[in-house]
Structure formats: structure tokens, C-alpha cells
PDB file of N, CA and C in Angstrom:
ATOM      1  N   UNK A   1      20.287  69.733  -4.170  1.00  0.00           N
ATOM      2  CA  UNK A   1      19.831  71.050  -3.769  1.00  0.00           C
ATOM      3  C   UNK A   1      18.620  70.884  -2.855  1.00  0.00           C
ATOM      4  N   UNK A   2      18.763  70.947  -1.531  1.00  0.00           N
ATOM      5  CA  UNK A   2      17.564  70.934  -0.647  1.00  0.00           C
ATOM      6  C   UNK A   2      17.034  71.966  -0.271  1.00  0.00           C
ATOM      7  N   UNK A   3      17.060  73.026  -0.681  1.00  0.00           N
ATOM      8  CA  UNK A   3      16.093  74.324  -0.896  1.00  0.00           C
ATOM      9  C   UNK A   3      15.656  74.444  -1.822  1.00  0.00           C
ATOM     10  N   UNK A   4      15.240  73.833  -2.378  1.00  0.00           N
ATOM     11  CA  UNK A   4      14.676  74.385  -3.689  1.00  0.00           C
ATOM     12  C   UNK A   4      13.698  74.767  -3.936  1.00  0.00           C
ATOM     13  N   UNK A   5      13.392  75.930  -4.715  1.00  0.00           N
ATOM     14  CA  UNK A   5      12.305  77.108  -4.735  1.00  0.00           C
ATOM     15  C   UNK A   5      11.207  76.765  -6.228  1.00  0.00           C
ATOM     16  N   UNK A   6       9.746  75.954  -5.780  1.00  0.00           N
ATOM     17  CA  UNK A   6       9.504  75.971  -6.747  1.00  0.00           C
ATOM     18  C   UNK A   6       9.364  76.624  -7.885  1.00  0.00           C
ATOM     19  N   UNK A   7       9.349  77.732  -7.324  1.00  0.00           N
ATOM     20  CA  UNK A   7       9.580  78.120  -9.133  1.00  0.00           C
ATOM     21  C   UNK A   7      10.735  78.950  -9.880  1.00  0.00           C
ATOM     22  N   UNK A   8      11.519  78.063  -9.062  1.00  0.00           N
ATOM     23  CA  UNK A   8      12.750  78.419  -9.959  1.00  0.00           C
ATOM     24  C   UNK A   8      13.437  77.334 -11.007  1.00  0.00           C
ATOM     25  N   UNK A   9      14.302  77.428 -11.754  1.00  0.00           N
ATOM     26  CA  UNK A   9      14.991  76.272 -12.666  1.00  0.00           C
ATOM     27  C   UNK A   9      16.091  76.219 -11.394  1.00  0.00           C
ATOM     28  N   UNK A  10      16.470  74.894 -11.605  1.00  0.00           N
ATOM     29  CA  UNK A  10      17.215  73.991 -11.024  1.00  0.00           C
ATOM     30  C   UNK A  10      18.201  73.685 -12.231  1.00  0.00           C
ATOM     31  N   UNK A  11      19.872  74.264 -11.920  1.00  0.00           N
ATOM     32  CA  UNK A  11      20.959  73.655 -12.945  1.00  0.00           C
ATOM     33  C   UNK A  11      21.832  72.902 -12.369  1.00  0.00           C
ATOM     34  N   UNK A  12      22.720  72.437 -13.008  1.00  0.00           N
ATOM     35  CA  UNK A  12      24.034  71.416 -12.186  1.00  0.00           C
ATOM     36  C   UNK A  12      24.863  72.165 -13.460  1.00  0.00           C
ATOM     37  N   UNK A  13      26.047  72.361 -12.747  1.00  0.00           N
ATOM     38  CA  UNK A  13      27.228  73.311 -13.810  1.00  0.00           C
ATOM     39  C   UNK A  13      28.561  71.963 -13.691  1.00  0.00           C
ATOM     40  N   UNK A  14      29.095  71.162 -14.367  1.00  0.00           N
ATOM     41  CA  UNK A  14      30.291  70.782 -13.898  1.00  0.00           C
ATOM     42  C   UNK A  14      31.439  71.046 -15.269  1.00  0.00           C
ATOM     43  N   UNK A  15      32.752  71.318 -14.278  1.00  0.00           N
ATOM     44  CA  UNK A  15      34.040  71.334 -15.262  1.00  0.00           C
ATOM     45  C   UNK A  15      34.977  70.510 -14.832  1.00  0.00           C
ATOM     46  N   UNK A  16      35.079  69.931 -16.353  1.00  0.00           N
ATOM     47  CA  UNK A  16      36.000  68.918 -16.003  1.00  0.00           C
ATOM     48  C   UNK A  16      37.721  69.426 -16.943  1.00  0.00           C
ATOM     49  N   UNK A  17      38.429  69.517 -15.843  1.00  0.00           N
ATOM     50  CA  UNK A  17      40.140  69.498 -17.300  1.00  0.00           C
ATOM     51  C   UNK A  17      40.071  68.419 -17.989  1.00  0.00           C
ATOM     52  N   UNK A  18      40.759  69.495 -19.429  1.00  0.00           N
ATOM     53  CA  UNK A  18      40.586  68.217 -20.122  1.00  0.00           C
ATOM     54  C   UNK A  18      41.890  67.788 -20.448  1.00  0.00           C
ATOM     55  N   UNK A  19      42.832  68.929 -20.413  1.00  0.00           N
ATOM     56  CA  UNK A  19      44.436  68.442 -20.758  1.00  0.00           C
ATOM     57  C   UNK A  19      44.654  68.290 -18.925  1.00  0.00           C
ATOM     58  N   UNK A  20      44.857  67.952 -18.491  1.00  0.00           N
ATOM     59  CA  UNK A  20      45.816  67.974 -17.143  1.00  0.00           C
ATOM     60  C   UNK A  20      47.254  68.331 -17.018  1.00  0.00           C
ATOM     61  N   UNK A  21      47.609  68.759 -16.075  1.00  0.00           N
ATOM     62  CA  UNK A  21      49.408  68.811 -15.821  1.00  0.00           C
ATOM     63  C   UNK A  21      49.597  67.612 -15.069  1.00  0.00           C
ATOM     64  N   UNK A  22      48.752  67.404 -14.355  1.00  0.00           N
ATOM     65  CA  UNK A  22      48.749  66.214 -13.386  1.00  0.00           C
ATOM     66  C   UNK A  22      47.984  64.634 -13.559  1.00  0.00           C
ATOM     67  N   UNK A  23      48.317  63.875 -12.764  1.00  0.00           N
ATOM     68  CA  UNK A  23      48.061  62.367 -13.319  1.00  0.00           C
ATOM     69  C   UNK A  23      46.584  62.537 -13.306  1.00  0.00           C
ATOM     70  N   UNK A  24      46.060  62.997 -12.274  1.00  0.00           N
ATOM     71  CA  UNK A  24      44.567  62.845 -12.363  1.00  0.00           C
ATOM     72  C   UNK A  24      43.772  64.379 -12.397  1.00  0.00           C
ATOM     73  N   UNK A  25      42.683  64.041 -13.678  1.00  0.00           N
ATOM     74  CA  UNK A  25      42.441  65.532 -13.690  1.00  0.00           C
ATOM     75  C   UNK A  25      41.345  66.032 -12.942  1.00  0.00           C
ATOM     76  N   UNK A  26      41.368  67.132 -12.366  1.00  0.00           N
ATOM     77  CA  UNK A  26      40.386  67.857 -11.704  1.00  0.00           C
ATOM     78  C   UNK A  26      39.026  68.135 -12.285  1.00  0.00           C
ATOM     79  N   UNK A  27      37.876  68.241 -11.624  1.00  0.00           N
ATOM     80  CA  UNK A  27      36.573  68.384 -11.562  1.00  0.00           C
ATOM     81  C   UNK A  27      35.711  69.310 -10.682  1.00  0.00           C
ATOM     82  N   UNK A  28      35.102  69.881 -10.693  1.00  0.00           N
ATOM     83  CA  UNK A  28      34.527  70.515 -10.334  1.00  0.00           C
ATOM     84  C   UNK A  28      32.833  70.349 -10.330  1.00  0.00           C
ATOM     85  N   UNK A  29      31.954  70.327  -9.622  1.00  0.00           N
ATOM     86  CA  UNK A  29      30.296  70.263  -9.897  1.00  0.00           C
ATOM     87  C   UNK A  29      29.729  71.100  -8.777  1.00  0.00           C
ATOM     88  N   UNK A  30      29.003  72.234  -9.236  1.00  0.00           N
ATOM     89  CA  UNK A  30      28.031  73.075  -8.419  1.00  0.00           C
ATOM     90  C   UNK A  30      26.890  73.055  -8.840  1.00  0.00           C
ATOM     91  N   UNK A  31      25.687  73.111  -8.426  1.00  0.00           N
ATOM     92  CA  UNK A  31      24.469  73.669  -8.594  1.00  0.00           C
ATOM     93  C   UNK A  31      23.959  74.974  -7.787  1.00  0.00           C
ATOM     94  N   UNK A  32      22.921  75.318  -8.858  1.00  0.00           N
ATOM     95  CA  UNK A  32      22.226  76.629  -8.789  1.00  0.00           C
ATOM     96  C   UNK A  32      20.960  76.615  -9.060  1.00  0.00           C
ATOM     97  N   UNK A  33      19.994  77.490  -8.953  1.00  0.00           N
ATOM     98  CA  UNK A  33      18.914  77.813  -8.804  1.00  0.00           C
ATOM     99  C   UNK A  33      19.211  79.454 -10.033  1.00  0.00           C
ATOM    100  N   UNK A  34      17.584  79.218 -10.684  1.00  0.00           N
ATOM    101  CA  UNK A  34      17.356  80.421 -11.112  1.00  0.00           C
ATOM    102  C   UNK A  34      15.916  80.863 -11.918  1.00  0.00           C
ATOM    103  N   UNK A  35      15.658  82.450 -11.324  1.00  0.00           N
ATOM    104  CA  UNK A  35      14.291  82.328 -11.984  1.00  0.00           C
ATOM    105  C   UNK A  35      14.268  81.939 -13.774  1.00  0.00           C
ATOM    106  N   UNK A  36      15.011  83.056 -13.964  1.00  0.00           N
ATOM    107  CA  UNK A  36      15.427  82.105 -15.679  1.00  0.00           C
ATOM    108  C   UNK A  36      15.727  81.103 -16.078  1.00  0.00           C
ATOM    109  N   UNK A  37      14.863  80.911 -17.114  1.00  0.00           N
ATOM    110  CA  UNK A  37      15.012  79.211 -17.991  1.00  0.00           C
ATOM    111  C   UNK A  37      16.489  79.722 -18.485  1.00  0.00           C
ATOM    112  N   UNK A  38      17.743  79.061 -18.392  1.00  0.00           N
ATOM    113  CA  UNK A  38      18.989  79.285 -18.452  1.00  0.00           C
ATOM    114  C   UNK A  38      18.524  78.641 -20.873  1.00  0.00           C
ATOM    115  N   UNK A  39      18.051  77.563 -20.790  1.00  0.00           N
ATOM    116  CA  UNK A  39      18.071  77.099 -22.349  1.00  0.00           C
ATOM    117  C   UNK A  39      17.205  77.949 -23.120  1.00  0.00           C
ATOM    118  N   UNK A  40      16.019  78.877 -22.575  1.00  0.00           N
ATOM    119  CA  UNK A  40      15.992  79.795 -23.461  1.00  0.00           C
ATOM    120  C   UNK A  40      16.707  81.043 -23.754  1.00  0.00           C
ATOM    121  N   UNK A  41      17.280  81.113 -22.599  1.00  0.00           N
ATOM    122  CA  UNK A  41      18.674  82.377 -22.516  1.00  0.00           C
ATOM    123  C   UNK A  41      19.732  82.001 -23.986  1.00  0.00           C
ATOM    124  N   UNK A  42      19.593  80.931 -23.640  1.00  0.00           N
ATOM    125  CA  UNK A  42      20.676  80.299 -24.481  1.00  0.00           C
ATOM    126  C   UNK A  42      20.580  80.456 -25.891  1.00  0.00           C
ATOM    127  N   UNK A  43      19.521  79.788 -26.300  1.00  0.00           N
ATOM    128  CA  UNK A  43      18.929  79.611 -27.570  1.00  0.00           C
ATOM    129  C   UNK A  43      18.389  81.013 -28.064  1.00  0.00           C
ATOM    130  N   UNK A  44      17.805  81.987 -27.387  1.00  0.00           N
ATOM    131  CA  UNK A  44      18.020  83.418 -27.587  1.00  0.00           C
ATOM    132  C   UNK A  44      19.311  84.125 -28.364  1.00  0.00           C
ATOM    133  N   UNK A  45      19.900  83.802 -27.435  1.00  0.00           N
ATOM    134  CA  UNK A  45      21.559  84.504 -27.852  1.00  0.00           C
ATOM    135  C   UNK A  45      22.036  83.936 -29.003  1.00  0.00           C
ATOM    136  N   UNK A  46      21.844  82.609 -29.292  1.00  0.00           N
ATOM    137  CA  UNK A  46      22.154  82.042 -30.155  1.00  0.00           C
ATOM    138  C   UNK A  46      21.668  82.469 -31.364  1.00  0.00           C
ATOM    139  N   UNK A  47      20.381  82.446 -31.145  1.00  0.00           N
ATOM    140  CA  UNK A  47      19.544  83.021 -32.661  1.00  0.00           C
ATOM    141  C   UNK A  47      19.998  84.629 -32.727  1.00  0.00           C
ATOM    142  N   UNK A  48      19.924  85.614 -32.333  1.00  0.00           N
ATOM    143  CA  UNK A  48      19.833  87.149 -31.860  1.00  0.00           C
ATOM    144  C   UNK A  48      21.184  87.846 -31.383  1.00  0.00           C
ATOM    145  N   UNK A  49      21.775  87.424 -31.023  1.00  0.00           N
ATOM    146  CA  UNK A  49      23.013  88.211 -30.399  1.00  0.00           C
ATOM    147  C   UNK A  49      24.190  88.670 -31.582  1.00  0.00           C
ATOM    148  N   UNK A  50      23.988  87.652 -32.463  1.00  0.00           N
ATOM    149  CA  UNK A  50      25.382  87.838 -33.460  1.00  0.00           C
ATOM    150  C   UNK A  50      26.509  86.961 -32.926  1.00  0.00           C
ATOM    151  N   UNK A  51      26.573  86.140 -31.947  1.00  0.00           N
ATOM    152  CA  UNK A  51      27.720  85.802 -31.910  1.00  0.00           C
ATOM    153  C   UNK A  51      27.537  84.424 -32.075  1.00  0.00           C
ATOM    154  N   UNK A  52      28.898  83.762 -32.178  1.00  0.00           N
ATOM    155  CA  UNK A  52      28.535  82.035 -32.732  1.00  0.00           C
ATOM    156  C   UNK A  52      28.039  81.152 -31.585  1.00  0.00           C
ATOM    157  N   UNK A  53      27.797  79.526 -31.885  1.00  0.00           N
ATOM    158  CA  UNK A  53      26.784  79.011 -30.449  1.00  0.00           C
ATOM    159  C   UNK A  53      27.537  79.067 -29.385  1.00  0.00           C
ATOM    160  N   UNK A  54      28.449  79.095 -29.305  1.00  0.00           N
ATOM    161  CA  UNK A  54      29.922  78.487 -28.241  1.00  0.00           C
ATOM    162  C   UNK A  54      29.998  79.828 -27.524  1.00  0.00           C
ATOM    163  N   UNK A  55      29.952  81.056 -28.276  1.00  0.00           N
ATOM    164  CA  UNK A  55      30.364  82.734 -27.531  1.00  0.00           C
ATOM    165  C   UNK A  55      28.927  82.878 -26.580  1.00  0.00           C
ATOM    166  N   UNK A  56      28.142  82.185 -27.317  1.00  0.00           N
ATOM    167  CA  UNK A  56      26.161  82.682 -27.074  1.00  0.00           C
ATOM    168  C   UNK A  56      26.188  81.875 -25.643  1.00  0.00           C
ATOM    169  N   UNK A  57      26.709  80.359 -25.838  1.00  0.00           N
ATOM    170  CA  UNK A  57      26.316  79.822 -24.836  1.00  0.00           C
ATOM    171  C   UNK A  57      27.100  80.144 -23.664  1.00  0.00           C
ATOM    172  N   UNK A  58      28.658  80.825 -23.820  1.00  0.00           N
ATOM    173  CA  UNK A  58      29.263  80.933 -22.541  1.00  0.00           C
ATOM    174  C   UNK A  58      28.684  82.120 -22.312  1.00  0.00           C
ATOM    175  N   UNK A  59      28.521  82.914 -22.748  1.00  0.00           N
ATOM    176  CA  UNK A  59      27.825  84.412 -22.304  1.00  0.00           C
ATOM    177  C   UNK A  59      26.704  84.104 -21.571  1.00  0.00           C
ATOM    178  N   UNK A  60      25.769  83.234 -22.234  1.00  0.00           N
ATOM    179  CA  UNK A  60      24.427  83.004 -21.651  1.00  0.00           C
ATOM    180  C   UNK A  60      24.742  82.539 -19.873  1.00  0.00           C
ATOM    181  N   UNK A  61      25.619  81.661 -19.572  1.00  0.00           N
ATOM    182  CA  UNK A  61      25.618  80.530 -18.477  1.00  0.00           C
ATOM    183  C   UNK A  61      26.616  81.615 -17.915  1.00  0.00           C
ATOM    184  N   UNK A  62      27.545  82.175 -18.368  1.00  0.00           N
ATOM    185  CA  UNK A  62      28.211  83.430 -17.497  1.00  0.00           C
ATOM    186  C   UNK A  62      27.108  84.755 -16.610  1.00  0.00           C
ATOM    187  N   UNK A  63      26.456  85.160 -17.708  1.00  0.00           N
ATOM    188  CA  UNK A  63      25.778  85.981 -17.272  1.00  0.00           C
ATOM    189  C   UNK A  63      24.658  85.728 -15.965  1.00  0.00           C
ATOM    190  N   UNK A  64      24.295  84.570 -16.201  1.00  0.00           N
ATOM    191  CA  UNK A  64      23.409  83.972 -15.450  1.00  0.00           C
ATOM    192  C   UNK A  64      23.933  83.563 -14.134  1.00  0.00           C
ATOM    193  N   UNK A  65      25.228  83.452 -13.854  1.00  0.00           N
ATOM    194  CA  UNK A  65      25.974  83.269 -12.843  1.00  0.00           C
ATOM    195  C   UNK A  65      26.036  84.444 -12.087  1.00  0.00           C
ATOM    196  N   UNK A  66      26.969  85.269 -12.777  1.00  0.00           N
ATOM    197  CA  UNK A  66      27.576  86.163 -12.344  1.00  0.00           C
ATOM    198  C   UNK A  66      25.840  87.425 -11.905  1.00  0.00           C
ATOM    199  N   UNK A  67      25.137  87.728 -12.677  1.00  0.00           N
ATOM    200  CA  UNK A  67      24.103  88.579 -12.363  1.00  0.00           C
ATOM    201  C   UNK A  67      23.669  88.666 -11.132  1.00  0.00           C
ATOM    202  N   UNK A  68      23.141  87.528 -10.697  1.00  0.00           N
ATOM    203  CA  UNK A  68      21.974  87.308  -9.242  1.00  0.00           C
ATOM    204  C   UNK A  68      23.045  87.570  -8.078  1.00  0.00           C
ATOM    205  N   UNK A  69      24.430  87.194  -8.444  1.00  0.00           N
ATOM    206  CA  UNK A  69      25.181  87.473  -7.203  1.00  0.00           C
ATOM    207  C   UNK A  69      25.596  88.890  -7.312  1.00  0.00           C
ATOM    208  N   UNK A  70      26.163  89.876  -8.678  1.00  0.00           N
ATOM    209  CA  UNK A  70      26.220  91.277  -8.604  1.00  0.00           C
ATOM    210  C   UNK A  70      24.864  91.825  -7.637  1.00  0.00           C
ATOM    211  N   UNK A  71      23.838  91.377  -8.183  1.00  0.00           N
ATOM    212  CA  UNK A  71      22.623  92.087  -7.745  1.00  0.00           C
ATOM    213  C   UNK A  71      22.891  92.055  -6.272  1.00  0.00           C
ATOM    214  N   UNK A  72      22.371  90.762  -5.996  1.00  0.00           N
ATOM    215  CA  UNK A  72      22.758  90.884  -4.359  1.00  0.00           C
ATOM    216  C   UNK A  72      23.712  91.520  -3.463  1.00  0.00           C
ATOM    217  N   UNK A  73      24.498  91.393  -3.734  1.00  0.00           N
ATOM    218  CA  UNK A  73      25.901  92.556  -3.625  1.00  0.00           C
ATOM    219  C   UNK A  73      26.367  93.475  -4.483  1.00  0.00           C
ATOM    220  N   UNK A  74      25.346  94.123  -4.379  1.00  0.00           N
ATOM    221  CA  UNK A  74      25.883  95.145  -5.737  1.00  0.00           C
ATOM    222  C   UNK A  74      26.554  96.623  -4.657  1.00  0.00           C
ATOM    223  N   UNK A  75      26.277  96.505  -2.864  1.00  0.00           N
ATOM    224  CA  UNK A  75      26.667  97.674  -2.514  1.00  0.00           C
ATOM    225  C   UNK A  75      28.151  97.097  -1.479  1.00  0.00           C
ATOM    226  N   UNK A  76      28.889  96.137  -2.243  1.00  0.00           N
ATOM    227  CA  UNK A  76      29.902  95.169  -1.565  1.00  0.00           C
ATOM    228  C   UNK A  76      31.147  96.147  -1.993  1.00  0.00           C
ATOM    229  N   UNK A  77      32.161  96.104  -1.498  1.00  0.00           N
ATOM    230  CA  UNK A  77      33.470  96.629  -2.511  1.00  0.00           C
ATOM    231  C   UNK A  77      33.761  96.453  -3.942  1.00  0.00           C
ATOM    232  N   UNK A  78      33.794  94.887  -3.698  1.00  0.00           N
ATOM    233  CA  UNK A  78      33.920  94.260  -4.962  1.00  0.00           C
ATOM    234  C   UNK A  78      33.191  94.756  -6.509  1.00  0.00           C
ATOM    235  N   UNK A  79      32.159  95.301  -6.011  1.00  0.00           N
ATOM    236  CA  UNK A  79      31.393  95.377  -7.160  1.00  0.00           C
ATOM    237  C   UNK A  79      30.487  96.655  -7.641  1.00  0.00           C
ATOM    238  N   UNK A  80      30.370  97.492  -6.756  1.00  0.00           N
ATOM    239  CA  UNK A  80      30.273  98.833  -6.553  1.00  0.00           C
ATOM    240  C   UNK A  80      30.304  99.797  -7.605  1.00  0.00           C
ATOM    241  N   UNK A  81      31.812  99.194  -7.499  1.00  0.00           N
ATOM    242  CA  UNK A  81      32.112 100.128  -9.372  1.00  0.00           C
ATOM    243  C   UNK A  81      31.582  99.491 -10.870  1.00  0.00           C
ATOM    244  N   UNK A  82      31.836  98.551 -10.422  1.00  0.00           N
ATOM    245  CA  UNK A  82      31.199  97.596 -11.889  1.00  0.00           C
ATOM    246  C   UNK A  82      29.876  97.463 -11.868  1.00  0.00           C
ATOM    247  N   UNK A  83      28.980  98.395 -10.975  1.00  0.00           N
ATOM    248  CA  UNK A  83      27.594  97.781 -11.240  1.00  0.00           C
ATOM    249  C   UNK A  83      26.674  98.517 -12.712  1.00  0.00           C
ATOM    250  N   UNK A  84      27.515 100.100 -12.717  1.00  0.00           N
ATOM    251  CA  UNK A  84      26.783 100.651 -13.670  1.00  0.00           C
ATOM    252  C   UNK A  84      26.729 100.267 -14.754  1.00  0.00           C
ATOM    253  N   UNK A  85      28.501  99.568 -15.021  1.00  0.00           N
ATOM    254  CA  UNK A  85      28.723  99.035 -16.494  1.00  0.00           C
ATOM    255  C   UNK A  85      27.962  97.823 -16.373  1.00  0.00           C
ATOM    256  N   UNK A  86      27.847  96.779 -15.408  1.00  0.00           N
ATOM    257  CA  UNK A  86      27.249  95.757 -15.806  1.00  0.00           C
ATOM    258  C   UNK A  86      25.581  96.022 -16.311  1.00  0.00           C
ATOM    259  N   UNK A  87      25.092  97.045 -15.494  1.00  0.00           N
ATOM    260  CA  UNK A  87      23.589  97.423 -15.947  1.00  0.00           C
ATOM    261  C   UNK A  87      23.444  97.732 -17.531  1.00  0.00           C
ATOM    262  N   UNK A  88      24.739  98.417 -17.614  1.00  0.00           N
ATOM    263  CA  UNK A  88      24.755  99.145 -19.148  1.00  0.00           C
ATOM    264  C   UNK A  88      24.904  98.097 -20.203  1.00  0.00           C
ATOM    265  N   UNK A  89      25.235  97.806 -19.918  1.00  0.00           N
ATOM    266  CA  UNK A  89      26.250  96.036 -20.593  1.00  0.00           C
ATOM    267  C   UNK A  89      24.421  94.816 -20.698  1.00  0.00           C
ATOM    268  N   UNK A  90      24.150  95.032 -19.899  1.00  0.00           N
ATOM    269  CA  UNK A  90      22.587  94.263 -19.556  1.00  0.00           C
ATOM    270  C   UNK A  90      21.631  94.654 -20.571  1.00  0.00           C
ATOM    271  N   UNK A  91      21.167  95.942 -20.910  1.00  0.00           N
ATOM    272  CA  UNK A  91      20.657  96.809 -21.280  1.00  0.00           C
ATOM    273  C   UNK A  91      20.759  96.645 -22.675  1.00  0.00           C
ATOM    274  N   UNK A  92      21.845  97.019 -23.221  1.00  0.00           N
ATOM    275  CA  UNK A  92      22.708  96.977 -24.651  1.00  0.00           C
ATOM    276  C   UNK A  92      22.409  95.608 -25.199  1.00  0.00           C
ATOM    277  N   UNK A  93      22.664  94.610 -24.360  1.00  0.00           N
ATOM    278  CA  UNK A  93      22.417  93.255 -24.668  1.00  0.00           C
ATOM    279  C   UNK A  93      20.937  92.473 -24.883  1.00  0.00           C
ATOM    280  N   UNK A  94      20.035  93.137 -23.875  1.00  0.00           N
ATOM    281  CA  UNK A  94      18.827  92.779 -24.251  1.00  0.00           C
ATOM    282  C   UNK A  94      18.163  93.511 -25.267  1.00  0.00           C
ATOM    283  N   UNK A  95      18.328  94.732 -25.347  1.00  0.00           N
ATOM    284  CA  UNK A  95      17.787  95.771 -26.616  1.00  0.00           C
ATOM    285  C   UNK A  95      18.798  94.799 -28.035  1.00  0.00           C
ATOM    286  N   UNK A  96      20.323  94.455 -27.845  1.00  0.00           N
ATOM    287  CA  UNK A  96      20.232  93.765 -29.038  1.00  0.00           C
ATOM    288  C   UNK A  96      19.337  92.855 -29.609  1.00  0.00           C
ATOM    289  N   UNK A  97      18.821  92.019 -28.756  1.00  0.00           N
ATOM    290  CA  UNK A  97      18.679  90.779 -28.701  1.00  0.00           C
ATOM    291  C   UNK A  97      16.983  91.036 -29.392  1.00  0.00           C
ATOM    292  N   UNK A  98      16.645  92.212 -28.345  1.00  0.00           N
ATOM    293  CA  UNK A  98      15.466  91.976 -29.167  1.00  0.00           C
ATOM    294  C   UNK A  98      14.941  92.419 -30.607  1.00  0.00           C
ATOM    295  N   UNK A  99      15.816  93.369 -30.680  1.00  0.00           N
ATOM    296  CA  UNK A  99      16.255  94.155 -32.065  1.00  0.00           C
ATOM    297  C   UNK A  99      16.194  93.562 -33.231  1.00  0.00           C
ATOM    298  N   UNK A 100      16.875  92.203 -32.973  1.00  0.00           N
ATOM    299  CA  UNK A 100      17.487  91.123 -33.944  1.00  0.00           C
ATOM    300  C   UNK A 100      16.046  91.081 -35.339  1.00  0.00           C
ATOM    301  N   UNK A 101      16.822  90.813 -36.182  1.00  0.00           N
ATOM    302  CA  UNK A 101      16.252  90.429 -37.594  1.00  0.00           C
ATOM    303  C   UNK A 101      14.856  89.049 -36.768  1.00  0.00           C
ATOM    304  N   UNK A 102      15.693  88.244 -36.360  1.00  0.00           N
ATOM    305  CA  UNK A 102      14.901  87.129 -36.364  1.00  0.00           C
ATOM    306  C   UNK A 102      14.325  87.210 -35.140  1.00  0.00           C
ATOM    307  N   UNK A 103      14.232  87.795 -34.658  1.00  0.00           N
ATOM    308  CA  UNK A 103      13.485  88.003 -33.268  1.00  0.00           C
ATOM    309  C   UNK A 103      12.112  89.031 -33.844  1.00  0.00           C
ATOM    310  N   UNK A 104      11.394  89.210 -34.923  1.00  0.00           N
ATOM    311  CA  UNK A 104      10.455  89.699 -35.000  1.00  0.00           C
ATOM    312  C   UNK A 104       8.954  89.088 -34.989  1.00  0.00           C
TER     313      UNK A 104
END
């Protein structure tokens, strides 16, 4: 990543198949940038959200994806319509989170 913004977190995302159809399996590796610490997102959800580590952590690394690019294009076709629910959906999720038993 040769832009990199000090003060942002710096991630590397890779997927690898793990069953293949084919002899050799596919891979994938991107990096990203973000003002959020993506492992306290994580570990948040985990403790607070209600859901198990595996739901917490794909939600966490989903959300974190998908957000900064809604935002930026939030007046695109694509996304236009989905911006209110995603706000609402945002909202609901952080008021859970902070709500939580163990989050006091």
C-alpha cells in the first residue's frame, strides 16, 4: 500500500478456496486502509452483539468493507436505495452494542 495515511489502520484481507473444483485452488489478497481499528470492531461484537465469534467477526470485517465505500457513493445507483437501511442497520447495531450487559 503506497498511500498510506498515517493515521489510518493498514489491513491485508486474503481468501483462499478451500475445497476447489479445479486442480489448483484460487486466491485472492487485497488491502485496505481504515480509520477504525478493524480488532477492536471485532472483539466488540464479539463481547456485545449476541452473536457467536465467527457471525461477530464476519459482520465486523464485512461492515468495515462495505461502509466507507456505501458512504462514498452513497448518491451512485447502486446504493441510493440501500443507504437508509444501511444507516438504520448502523444505528441499531451500535446502540446494541453499547447497550450490552458487558459493555458497562
Amino acid at each position: 500500500m503506497s498511500d498510506k495515511n498515517t493515521n489510518e489502520n493498514c489491513y491485508r484481507i486474503t481468501i483462499e478456496e478451500l475445497n476447489p473444483k479445479t486442480a489448483v485452488p484460487k486466491t485472492m489478497q487485497f488491502e485496505f486502509q481504515d480509520r477504525e481499528n478493524l480488532f477492536n470492531i471485532i472483539d466488540n461484537l464479539k463481547k456485545n452483539s449476541g452473536l457467536d465469534a465467527t457471525q461477530a467477526t464476519k459482520i465486523g470485517v464485512s461492515l468495515r468493507l462495505l461502509g466507507p465505500i456505501l458512504m462514498a457513493n452513497r448518491k451512485h445507483p447502486l446504493f441510493i436505495d440501500f443507504m437508509p437501511h444501511f444507516k438504520n442497520f448502523m444505528l441499531l447495531l451500535k446502540n446494541t452494542v453499547k447497550k450490552s450487559p458487558t459493555n458497562k
